[in-house]
Protein backbone atom coordinates (compact mmCIF):
# COMPACT_ATOMS: atom_id res chain seq x y z
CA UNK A 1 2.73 -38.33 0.68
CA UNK A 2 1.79 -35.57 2.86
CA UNK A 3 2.01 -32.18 1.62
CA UNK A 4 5.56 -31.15 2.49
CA UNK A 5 6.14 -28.04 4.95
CA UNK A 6 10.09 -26.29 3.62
CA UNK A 7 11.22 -23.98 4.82
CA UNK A 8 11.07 -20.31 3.75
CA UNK A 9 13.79 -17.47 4.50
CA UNK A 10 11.80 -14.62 5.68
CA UNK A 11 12.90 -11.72 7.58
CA UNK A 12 11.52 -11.77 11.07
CA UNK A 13 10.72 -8.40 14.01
CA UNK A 14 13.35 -10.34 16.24
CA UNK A 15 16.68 -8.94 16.82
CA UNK A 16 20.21 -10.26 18.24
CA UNK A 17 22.63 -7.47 18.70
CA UNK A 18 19.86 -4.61 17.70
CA UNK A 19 19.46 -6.38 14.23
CA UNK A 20 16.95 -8.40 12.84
CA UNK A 21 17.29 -11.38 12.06
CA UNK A 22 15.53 -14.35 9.71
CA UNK A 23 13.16 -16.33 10.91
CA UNK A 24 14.08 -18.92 13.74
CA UNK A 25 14.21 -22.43 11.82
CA UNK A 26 11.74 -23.70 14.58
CA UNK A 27 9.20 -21.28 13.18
CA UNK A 28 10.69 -21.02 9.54
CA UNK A 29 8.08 -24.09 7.75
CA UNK A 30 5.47 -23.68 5.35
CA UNK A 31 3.84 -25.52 2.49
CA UNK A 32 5.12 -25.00 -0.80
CA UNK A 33 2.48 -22.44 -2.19
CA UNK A 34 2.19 -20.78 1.05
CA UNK A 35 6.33 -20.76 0.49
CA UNK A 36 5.70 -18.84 -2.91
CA UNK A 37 2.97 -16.64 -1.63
CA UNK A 38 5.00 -15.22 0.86
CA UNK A 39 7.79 -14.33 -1.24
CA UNK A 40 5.13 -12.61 -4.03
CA UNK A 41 4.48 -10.56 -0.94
CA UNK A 42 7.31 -9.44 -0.12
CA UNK A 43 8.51 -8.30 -3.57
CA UNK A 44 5.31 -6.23 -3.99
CA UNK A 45 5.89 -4.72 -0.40
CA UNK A 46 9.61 -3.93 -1.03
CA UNK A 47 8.58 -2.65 -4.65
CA UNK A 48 6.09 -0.18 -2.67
CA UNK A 49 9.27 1.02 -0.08
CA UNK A 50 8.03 -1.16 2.44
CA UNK A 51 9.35 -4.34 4.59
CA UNK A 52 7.91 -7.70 5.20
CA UNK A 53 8.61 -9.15 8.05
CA UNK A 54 7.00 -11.96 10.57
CA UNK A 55 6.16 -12.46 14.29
CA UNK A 56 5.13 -15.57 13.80
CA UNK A 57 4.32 -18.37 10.59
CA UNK A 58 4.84 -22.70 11.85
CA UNK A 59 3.83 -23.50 15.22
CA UNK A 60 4.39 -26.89 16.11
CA UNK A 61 1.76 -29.06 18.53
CA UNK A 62 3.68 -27.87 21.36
CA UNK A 63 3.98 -24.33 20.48
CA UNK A 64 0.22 -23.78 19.49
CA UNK A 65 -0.64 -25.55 23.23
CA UNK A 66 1.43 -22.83 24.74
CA UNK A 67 -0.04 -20.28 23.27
CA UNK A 68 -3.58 -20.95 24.06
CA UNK A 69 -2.00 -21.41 27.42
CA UNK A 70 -0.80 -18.25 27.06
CA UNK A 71 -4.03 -16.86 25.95
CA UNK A 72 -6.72 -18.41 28.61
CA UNK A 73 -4.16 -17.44 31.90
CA UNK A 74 -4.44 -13.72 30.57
CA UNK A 75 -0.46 -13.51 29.57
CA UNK A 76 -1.29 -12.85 26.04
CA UNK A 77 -4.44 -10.63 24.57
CA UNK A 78 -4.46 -12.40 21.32
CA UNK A 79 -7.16 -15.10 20.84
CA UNK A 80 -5.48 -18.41 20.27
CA UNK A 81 -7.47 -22.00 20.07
CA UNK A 82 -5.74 -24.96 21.55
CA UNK A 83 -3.85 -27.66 19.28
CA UNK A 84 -5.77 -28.55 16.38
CA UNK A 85 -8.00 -24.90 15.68
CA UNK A 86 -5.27 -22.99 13.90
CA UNK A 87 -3.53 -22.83 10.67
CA UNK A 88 -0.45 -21.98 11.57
CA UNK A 89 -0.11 -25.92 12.76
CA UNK A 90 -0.25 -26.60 9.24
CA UNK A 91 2.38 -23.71 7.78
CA UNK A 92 -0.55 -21.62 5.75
CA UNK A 93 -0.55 -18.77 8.57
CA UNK A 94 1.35 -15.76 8.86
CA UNK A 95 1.96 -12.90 11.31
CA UNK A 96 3.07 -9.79 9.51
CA UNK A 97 4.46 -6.71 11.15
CA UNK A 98 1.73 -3.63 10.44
CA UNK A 99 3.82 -1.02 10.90
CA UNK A 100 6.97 -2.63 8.65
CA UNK A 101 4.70 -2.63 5.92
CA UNK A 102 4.90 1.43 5.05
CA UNK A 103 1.42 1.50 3.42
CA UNK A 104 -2.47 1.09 4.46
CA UNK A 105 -3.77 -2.23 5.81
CA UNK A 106 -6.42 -1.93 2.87
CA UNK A 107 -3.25 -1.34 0.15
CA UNK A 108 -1.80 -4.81 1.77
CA UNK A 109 -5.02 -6.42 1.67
CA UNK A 110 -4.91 -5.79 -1.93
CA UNK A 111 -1.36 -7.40 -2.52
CA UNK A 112 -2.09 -10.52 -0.20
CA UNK A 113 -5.26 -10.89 -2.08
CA UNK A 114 -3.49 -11.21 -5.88
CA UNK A 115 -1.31 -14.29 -4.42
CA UNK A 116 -4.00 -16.05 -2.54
CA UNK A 117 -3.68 -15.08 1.01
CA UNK A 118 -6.66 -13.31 3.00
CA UNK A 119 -7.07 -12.03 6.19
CA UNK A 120 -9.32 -13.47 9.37
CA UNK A 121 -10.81 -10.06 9.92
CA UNK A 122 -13.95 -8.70 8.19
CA UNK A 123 -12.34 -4.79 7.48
CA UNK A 124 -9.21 -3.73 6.78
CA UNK A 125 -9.06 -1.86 10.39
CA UNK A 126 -5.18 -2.23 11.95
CA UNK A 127 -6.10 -1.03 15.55
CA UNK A 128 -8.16 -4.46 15.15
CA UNK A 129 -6.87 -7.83 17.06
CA UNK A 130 -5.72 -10.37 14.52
CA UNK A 131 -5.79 -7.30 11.94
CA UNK A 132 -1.83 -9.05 11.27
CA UNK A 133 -2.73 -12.54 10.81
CA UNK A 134 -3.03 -13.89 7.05
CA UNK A 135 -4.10 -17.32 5.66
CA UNK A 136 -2.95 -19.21 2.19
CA UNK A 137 -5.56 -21.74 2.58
CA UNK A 138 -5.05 -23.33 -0.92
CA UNK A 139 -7.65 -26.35 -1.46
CA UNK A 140 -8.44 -26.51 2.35
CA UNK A 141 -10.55 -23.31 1.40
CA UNK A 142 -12.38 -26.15 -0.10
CA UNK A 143 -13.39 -27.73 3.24
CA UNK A 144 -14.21 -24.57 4.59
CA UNK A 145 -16.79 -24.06 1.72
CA UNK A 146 -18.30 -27.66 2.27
CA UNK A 147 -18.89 -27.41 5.77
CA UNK A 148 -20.41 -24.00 5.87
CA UNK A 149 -22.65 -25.57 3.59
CA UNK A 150 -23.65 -27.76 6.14
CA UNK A 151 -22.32 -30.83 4.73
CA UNK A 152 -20.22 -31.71 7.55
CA UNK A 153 -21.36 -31.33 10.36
CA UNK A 154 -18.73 -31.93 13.28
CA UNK A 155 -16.73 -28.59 13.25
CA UNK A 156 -17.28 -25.17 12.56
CA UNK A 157 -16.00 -23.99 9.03
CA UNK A 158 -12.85 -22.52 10.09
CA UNK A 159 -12.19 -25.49 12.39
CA UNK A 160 -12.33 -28.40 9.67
CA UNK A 161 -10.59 -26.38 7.56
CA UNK A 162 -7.73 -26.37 9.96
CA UNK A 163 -8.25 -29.75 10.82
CA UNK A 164 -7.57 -30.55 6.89
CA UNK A 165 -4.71 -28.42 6.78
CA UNK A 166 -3.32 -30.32 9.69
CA UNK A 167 -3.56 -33.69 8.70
CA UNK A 168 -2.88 -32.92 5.22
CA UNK A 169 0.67 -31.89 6.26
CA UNK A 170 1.02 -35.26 8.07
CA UNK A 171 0.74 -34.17 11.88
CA UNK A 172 -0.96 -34.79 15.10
CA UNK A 173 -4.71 -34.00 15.56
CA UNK A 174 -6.14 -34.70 18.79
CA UNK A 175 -9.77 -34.95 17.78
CA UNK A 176 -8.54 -37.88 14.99
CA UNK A 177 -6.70 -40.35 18.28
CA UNK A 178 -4.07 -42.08 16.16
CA UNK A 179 -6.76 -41.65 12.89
CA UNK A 180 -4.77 -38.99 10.88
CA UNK A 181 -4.65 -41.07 7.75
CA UNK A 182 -7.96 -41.81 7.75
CA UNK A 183 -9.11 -38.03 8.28
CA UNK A 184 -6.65 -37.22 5.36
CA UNK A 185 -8.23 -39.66 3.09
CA UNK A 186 -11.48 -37.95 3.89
CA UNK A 187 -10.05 -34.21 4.06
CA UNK A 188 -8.69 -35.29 0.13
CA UNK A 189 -11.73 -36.47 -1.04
CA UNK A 190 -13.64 -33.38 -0.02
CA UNK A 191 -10.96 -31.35 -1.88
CA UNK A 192 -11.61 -34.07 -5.20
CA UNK A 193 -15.00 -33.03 -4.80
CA UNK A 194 -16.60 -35.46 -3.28
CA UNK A 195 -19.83 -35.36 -0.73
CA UNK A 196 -18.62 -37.81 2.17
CA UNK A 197 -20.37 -36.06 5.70
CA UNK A 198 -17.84 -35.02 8.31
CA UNK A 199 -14.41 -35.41 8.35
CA UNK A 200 -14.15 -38.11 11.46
CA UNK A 201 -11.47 -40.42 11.59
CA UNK A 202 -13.89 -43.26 10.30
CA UNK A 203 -14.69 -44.51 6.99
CA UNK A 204 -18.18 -44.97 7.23
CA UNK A 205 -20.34 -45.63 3.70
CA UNK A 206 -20.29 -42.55 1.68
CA UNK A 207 -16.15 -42.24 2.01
CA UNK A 208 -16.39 -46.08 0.89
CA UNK A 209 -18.10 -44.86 -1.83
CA UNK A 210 -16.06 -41.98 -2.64
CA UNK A 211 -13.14 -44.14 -2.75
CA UNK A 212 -14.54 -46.60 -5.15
CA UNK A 213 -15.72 -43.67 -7.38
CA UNK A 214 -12.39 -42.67 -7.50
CA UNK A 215 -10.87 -46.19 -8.05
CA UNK A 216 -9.29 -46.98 -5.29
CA UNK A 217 -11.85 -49.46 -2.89
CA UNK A 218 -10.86 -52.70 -2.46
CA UNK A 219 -6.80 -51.91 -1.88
CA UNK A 220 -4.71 -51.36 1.12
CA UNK A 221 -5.06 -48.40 3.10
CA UNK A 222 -1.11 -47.41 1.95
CA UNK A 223 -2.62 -47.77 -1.29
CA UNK A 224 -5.70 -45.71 -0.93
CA UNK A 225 -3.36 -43.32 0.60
CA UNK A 226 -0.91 -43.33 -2.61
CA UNK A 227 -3.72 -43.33 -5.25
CA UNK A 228 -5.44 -40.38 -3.27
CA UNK A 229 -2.11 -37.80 -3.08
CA UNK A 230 -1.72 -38.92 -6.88
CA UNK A 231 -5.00 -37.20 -7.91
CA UNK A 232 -4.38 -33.97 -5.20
CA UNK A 233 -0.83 -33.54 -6.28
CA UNK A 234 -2.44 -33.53 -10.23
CA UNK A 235 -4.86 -30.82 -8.55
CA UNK A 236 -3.57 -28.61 -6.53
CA UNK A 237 0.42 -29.15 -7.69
CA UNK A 238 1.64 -26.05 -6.42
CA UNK A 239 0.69 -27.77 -2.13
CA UNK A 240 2.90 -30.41 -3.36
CA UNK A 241 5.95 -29.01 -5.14
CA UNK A 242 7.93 -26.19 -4.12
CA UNK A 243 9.75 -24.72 -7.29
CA UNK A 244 11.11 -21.02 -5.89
CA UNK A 245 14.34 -19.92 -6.02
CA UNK A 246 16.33 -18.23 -2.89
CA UNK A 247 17.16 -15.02 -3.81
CA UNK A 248 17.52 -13.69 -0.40
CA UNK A 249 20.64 -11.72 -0.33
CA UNK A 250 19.13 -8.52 0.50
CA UNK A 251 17.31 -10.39 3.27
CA UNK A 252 20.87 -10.63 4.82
């Protein structure tokens, strides 16, 4: 199966009647860890006197084209790619609200950094664009690693690794045409470890032969795609299962 996006109850900067309110359920998806991250955060901001609360988190195919949209006509400041180049298509990106926070950007580097979420900037400087935008990249950190590496060759780092995150979560890609299972056989077999060249849409030799290393050539594609989440969901277990509790009455 595809790594399931659930949704989280977080807090977001919009307001109806001059309070704020949770999260719009349109917006309100995430993977499982990225799920638990989130709420790790926010109990070590609250613990500090501070609040956590979101701008933005799931944009859907439709959502991320309108905000490049928004971006290239000069409506928004804000770099955003088109469909495909971002991870908040796949739930693992966050928006926080700076000022909310009541401490240092460097102080909530710190906390994101002890439950797996980074930032996209190089310096913790908040006057900085995208100085509020936070990843939980989980094994697609993995794809980032092998194409900076040069092993694939077709994307930039940061691009395949949304790319995996995408398809990994069982949506559209544009790049993939009507491929997406293919590209999320060979997005999982980079995370398994294995050396395959680009992630393409097309099972060329080497992701033959990863497969059949792994045991599963010679079966239906359904198959290779059951056999494959069996070993991720052994490996990275938290992408697959979400197992925290909703304590969220003084979200409310």
């Amino acid at each position: 199966m595809a790594a399931p996006l659930v949704r989280p109850i977080v807090m977001s900067i919009y307001e109806v009647n001059g309070q704020r309110v949770l999260m719009p359920e349109r917006m309100a998806r995430s993977t499982p860890d990225m799920k638990k991250a989130m709420y790790d955060i926010r109990a070590d901001v609250e613990a500090a006197g501070g609040k956590f609360a979101l701008s933005d988190l799931f944009r859907s195919y439709d959502m991320q084209l309108q905000a490049h949209l928004d971006f290239t006509s000069g409506k928004k400041k804000a770099f955003s790619p088109p469909p495909g180049g971002s991870m908040h298509e796949s739930g693992r990106a966050f928006d926080v609200d700076l000022k909310g926070l009541k401490m240092t950007l460097s102080d909530f580097w710190q906390i994101a950094k002890k439950w797996s979420v980074v930032p996209i900037i190089a310096t913790p400087d908040s006057k900085a664009s995208e100085a509020w935008h936070f990843e939980c990249r989980g094994s697609h950190q993995l794809v980032y690693d092998y194409y900076k590496a040069g092993k694939g060759t077709n994307f930039k780092p940061a691009a395949a690794m949304a790319a995996s995150a995408i398809v990994s979560a069982g949506l559209k890609h544009d790049r993939f045409a009507d491929k997406e299972d293919v590209a999320y056989l060979q997005s999982g077999l980079i995370r398994l470890g294995e050396a395959i060249g680009s992630i393409d849409g097309e099972l060329g030799p080497k992701s033959n032969g990863a497969l059949g290393s792994l045991g599963l050539a010679g079966i239906s594609r359904a198959e290779q795609l059951q056999g494959l989440d069996i070993l991720l969901q052994q490996k990275f277990p938290d992408e697959f299962f979400d197992n925290t509790s909703e304590e969220i009455g003084h979200l409310v």
